[in-house]
C-alpha atoms as a PDB file:
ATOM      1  CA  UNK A   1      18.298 -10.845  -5.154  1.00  0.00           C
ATOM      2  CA  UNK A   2      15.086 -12.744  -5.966  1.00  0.00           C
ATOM      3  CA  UNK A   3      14.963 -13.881  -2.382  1.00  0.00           C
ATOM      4  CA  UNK A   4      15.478 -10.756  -1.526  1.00  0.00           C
ATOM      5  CA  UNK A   5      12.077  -9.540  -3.714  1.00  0.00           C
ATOM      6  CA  UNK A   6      10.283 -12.489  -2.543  1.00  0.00           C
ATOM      7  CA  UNK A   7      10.814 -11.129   1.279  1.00  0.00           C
ATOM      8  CA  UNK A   8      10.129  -8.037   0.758  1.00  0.00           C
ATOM      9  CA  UNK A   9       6.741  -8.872  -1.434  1.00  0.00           C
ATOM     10  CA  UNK A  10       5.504 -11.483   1.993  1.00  0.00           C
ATOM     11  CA  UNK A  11       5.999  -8.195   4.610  1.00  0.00           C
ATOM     12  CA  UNK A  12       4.086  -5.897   1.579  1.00  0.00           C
ATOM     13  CA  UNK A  13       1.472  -8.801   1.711  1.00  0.00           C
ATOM     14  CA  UNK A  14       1.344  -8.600   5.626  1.00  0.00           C
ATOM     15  CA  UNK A  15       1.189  -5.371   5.827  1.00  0.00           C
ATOM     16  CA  UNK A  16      -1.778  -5.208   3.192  1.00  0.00           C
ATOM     17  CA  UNK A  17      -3.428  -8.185   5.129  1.00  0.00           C
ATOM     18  CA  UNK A  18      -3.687  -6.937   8.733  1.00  0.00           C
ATOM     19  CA  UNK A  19      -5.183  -3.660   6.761  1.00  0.00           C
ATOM     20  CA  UNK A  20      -8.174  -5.497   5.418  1.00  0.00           C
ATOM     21  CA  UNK A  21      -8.798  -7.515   8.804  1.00  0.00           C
ATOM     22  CA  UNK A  22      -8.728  -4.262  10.246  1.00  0.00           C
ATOM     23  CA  UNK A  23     -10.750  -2.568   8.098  1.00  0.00           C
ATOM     24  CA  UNK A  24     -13.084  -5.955   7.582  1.00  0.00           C
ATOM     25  CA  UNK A  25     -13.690  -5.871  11.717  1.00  0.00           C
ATOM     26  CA  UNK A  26     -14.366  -1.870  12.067  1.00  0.00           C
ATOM     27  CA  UNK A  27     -17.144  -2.190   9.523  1.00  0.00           C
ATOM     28  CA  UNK A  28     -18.634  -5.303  11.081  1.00  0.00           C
ATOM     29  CA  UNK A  29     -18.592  -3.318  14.583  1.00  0.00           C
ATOM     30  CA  UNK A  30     -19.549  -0.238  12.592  1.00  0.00           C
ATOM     31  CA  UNK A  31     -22.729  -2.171  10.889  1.00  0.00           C
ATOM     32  CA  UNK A  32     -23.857  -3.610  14.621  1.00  0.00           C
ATOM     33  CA  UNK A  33     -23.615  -0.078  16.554  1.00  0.00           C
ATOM     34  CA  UNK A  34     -25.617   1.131  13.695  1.00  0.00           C
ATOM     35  CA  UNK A  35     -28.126  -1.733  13.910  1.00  0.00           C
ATOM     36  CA  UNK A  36     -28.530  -1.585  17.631  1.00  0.00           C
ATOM     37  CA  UNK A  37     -28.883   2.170  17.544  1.00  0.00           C
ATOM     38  CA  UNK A  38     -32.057   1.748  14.873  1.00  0.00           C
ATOM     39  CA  UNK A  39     -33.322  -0.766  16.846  1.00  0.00           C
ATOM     40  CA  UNK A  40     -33.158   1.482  20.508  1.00  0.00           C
ATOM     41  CA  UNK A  41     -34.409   4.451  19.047  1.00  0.00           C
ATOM     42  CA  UNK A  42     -37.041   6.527  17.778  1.00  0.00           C
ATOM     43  CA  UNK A  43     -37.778   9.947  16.854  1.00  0.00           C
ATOM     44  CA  UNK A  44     -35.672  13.139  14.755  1.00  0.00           C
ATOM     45  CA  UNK A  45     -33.164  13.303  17.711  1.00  0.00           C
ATOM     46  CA  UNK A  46     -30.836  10.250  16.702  1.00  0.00           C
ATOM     47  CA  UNK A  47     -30.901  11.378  13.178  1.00  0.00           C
ATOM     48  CA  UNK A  48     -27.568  12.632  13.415  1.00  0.00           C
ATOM     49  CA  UNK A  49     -26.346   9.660  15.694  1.00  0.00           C
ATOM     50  CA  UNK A  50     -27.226   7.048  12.505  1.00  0.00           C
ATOM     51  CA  UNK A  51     -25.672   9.377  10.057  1.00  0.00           C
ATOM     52  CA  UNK A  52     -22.502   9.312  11.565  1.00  0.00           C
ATOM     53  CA  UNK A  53     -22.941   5.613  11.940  1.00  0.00           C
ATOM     54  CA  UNK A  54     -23.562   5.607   8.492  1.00  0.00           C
ATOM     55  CA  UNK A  55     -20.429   7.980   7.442  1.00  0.00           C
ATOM     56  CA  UNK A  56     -18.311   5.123   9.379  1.00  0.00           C
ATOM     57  CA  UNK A  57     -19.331   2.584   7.362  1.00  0.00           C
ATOM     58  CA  UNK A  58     -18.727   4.032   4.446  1.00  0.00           C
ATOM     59  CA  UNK A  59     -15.127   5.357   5.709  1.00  0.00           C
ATOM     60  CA  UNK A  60     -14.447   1.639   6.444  1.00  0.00           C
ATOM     61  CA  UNK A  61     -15.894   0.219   3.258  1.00  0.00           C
ATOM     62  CA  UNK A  62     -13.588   2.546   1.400  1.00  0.00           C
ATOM     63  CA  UNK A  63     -10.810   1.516   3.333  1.00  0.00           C
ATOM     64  CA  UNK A  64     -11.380  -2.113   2.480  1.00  0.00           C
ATOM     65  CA  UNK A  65     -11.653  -1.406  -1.365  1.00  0.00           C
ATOM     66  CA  UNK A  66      -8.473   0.329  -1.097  1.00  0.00           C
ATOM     67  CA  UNK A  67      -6.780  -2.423   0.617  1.00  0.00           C
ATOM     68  CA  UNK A  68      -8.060  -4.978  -1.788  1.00  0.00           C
ATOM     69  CA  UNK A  69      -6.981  -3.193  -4.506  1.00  0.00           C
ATOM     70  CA  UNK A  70      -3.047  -3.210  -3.059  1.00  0.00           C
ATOM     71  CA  UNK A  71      -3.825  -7.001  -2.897  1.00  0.00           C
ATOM     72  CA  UNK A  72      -4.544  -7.225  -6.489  1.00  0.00           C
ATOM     73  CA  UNK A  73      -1.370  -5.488  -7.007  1.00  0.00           C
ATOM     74  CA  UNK A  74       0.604  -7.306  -5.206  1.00  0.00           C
ATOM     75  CA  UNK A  75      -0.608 -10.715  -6.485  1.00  0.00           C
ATOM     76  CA  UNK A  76      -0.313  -9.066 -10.142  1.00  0.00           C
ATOM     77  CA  UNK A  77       3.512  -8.401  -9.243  1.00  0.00           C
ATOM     78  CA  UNK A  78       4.180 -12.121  -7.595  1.00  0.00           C
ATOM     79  CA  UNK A  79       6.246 -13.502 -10.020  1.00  0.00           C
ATOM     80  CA  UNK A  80       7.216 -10.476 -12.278  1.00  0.00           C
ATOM     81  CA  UNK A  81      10.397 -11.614 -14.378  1.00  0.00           C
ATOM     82  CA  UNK A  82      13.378 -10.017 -14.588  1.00  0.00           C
ATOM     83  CA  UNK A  83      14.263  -6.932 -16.225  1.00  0.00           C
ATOM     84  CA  UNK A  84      16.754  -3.984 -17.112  1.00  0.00           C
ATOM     85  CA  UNK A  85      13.897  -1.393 -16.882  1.00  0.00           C
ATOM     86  CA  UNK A  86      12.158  -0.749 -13.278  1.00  0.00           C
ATOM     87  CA  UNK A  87       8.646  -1.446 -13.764  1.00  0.00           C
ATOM     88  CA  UNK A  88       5.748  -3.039 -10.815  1.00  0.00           C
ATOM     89  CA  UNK A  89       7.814  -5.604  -8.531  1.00  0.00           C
ATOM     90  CA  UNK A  90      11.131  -4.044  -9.187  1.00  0.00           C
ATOM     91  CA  UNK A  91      13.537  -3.604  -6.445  1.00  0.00           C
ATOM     92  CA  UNK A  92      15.609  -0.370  -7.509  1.00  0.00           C
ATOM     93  CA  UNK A  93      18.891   0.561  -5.733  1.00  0.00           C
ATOM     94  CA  UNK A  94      19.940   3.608  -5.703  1.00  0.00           C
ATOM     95  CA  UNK A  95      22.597   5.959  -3.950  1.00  0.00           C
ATOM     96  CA  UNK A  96      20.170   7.726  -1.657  1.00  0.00           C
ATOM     97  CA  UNK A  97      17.927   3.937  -0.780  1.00  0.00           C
ATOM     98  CA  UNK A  98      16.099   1.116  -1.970  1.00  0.00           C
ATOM     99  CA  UNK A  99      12.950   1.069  -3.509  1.00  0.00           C
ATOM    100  CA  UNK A 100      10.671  -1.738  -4.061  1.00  0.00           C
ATOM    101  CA  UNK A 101       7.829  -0.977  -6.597  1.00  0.00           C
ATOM    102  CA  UNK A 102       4.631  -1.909  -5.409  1.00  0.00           C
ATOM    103  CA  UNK A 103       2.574  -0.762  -3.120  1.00  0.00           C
ATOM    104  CA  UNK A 104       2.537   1.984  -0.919  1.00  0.00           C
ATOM    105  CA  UNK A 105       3.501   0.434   2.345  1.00  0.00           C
ATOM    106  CA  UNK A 106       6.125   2.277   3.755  1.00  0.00           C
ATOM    107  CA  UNK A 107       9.481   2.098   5.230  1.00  0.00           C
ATOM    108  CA  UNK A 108      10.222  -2.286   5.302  1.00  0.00           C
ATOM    109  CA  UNK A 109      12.907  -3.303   7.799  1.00  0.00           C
ATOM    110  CA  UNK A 110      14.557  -6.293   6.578  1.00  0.00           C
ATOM    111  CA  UNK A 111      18.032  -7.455   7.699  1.00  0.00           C
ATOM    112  CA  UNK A 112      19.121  -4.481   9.501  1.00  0.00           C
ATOM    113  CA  UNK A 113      18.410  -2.215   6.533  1.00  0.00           C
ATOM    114  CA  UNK A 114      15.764  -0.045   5.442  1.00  0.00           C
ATOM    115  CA  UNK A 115      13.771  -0.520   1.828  1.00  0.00           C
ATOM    116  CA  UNK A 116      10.800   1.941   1.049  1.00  0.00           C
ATOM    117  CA  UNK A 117       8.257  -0.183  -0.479  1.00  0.00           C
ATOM    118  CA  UNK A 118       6.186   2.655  -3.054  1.00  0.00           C
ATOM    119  CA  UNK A 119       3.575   2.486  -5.274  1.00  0.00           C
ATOM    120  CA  UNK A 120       4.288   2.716  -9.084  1.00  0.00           C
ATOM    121  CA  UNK A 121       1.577   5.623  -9.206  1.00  0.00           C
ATOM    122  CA  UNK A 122       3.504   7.620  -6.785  1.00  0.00           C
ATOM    123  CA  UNK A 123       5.418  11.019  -7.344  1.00  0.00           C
ATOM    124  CA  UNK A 124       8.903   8.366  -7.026  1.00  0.00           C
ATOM    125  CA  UNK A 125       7.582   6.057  -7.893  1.00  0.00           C
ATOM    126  CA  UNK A 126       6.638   7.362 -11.582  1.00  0.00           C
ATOM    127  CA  UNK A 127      10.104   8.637 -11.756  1.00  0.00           C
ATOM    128  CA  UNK A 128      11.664   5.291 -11.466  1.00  0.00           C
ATOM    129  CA  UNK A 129       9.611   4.053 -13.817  1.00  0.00           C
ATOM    130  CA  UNK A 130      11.265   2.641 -17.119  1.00  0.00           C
ATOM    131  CA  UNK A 131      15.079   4.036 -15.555  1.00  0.00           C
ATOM    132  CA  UNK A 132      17.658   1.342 -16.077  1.00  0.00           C
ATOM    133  CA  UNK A 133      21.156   0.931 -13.878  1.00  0.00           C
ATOM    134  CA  UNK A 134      22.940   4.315 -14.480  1.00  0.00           C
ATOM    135  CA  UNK A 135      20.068   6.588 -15.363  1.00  0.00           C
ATOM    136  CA  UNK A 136      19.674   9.534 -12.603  1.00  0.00           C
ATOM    137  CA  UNK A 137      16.767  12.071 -11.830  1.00  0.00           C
ATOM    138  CA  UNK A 138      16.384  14.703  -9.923  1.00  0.00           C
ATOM    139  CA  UNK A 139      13.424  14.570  -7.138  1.00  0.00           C
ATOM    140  CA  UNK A 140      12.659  17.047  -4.392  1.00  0.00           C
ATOM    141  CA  UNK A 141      16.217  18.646  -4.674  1.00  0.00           C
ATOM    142  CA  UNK A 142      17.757  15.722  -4.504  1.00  0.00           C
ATOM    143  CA  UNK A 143      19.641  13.718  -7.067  1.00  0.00           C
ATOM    144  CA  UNK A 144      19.376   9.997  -7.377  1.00  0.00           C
ATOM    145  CA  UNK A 145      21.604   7.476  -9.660  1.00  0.00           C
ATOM    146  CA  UNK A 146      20.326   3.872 -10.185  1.00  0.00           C
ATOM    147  CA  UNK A 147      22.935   1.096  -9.119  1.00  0.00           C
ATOM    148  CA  UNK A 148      20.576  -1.636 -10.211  1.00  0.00           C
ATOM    149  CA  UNK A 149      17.393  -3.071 -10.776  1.00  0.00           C
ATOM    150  CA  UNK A 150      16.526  -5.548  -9.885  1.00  0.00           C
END
């Protein structure tokens, strides 16, 4: 199972990765059209032009504060021992899927099967929070019963 964990953390890592070298290389483009628009133009009529330059850099740097904030995550949860209660870096199993708490990166293919990887802070991911093997909730009209945690 921890091999399992430590696969699914290295795609959660790659996944977070290629989302700060893509949001790292729109802002550097981002920051040179805006340069080499101030430096081609004069006058009221590009105002616009450089604020929407300027509203793309921002949208990128908050992009790559987000991302860096999954990777602090996901270095926090590297080595997170075992336990009986799902907490950050938990694998739960469950009768409707797996779940690995940590950050929210989607659906993970990994040997032919499907494992949602979820932030702790989401709507599921607060209910699996603290549950041990056997506990069940209820979420979105759906019931769910814990096999294990792993």
């Amino acid at each position: 199972m921890q091999e399992l964990k430590l696969s699914l953390y290295q795609l959660c890592l790659n996944f977070i990765n290629e989302r700060i070298n893509t949001a790292e290389t729109a802002l550097k483009q981002a920051r040179e059209a805006s340069n080499d628009d101030t430096k081609s133009s004069a006058g009221d009529k590009y105002e616009t032009s450089r604020e929407m330059m300027q509203q793309d850099i921002d949208r990128n740097k908050r992009l790559l504060i987000d991302a860096e904030e999954n990777q602090r995550v996901l270095t926090s949860i590297k080595d997170v021992p075992f336990s009986d209660s799902a907490r950050n870096g938990s694998l739960v199993i469950t009768d409707q899927g797996k779940f690995y708490l940590s950050i929210s990166a989607g659906q993970l293919q990994l040997n032919n099967e499907t494992i949602f990887a979820i932030s702790a802070v989401s709507p599921i991911g607060k209910m699996l929070l603290g549950k041990q093997k056997g506990s069940s909730f209820d979420f979105n009209g759906k019931k769910y019963l814990i096999k294990e945690v792993a």
